[in-house]
C-alpha atoms as a PDB file:
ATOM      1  CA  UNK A   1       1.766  14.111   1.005  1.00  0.00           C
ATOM      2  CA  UNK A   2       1.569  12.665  -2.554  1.00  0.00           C
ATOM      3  CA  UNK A   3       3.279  14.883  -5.098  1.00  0.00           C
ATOM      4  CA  UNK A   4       2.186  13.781  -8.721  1.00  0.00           C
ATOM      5  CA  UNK A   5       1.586  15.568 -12.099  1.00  0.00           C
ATOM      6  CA  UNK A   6       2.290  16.632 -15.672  1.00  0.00           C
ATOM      7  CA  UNK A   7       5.736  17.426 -16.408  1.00  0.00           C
ATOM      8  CA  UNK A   8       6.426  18.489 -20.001  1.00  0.00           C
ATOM      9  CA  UNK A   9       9.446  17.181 -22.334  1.00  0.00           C
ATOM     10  CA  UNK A  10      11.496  19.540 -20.368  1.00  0.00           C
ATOM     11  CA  UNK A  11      10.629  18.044 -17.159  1.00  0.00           C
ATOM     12  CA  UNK A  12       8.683  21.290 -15.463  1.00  0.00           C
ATOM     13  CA  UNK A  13       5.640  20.941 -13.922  1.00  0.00           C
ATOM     14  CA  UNK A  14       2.563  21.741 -16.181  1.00  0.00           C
ATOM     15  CA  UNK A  15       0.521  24.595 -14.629  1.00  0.00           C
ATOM     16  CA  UNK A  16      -3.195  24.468 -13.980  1.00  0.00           C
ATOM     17  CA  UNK A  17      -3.740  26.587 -16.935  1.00  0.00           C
ATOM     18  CA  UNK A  18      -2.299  23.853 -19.146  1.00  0.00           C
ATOM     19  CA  UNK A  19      -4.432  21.096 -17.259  1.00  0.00           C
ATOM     20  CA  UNK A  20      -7.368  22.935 -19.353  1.00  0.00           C
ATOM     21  CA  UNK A  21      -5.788  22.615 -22.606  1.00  0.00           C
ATOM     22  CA  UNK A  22      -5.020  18.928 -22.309  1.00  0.00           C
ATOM     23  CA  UNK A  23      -8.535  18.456 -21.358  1.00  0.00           C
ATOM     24  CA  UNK A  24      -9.595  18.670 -24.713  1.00  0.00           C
ATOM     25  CA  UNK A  25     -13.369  17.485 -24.564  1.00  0.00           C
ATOM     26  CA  UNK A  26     -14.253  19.923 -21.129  1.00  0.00           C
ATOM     27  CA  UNK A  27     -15.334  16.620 -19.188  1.00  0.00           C
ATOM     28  CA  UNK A  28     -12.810  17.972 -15.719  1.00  0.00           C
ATOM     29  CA  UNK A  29     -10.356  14.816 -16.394  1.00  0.00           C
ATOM     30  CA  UNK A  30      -7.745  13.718 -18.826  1.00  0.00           C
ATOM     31  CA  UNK A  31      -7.849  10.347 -20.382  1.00  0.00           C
ATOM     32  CA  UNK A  32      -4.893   8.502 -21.941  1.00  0.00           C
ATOM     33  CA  UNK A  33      -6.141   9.267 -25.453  1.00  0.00           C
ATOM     34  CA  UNK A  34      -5.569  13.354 -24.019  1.00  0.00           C
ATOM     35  CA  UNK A  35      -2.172  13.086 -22.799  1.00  0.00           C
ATOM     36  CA  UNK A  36      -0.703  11.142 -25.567  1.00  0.00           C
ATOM     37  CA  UNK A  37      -1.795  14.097 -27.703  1.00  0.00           C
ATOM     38  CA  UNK A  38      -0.258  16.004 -24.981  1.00  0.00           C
ATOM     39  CA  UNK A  39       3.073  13.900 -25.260  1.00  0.00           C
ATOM     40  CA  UNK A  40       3.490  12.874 -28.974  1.00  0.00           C
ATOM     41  CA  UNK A  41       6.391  11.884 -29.230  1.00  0.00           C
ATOM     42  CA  UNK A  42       6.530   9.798 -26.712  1.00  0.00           C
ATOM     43  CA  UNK A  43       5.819   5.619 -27.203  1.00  0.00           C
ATOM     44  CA  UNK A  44       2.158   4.735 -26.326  1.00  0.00           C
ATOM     45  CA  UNK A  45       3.738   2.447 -23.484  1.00  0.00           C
ATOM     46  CA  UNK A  46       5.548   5.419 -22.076  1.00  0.00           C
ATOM     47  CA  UNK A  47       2.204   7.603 -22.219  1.00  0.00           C
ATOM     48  CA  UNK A  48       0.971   4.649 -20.078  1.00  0.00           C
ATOM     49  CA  UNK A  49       3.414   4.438 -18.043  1.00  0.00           C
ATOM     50  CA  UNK A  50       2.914   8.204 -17.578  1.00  0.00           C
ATOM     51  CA  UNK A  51      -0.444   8.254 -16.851  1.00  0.00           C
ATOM     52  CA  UNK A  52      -0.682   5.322 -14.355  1.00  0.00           C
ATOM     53  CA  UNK A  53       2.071   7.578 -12.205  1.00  0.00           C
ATOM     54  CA  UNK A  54      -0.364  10.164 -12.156  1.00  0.00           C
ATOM     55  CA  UNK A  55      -3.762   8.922 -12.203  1.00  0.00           C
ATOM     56  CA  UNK A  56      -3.188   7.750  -8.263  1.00  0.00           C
ATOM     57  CA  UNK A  57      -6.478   6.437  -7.597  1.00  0.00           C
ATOM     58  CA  UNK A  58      -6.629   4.536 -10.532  1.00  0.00           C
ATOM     59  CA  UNK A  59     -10.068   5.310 -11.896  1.00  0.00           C
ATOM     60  CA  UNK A  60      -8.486   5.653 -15.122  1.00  0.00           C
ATOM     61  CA  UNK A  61      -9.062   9.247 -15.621  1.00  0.00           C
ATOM     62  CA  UNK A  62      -6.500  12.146 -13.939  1.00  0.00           C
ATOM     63  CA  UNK A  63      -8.221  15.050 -12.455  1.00  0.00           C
ATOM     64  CA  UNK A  64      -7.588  17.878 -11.001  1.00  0.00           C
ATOM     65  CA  UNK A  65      -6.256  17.199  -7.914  1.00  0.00           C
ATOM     66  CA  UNK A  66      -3.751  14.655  -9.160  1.00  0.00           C
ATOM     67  CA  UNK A  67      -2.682  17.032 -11.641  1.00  0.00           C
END
């Protein structure tokens, strides 16, 4: 089983509720642009860095179910 997602600046997981904030324009998927809102302070290589852990099928976008 493949364990991904969000964890915030604290390191806890990001609920499901919070999946819906960082999915800013409603389109079911973040994008890199969403989570380095999500993450400011972090470097835009370390957003990437991020988001390629996460987005496991690589299409670019994170859904749901990586989340």
């Amino acid at each position: 089983m493949i364990m991904s997602g969000i964890n915030d600046m604290s390191g806890d997981l990001v609920s499901s509720e919070e999946f819906l904030k960082l999915d800013a324009d409603g389109d079911g998927s973040i994008g890199k642009e969403e989570l380095s809102d999500y993450f400011g302070e972090l470097t835009d290589d370390e957003v990437l860095k991020k988001f390629k852990q996460i987005d496991i099928n690589g299409d670019e976008s994170i859904d749901d179910l990586e989340f």
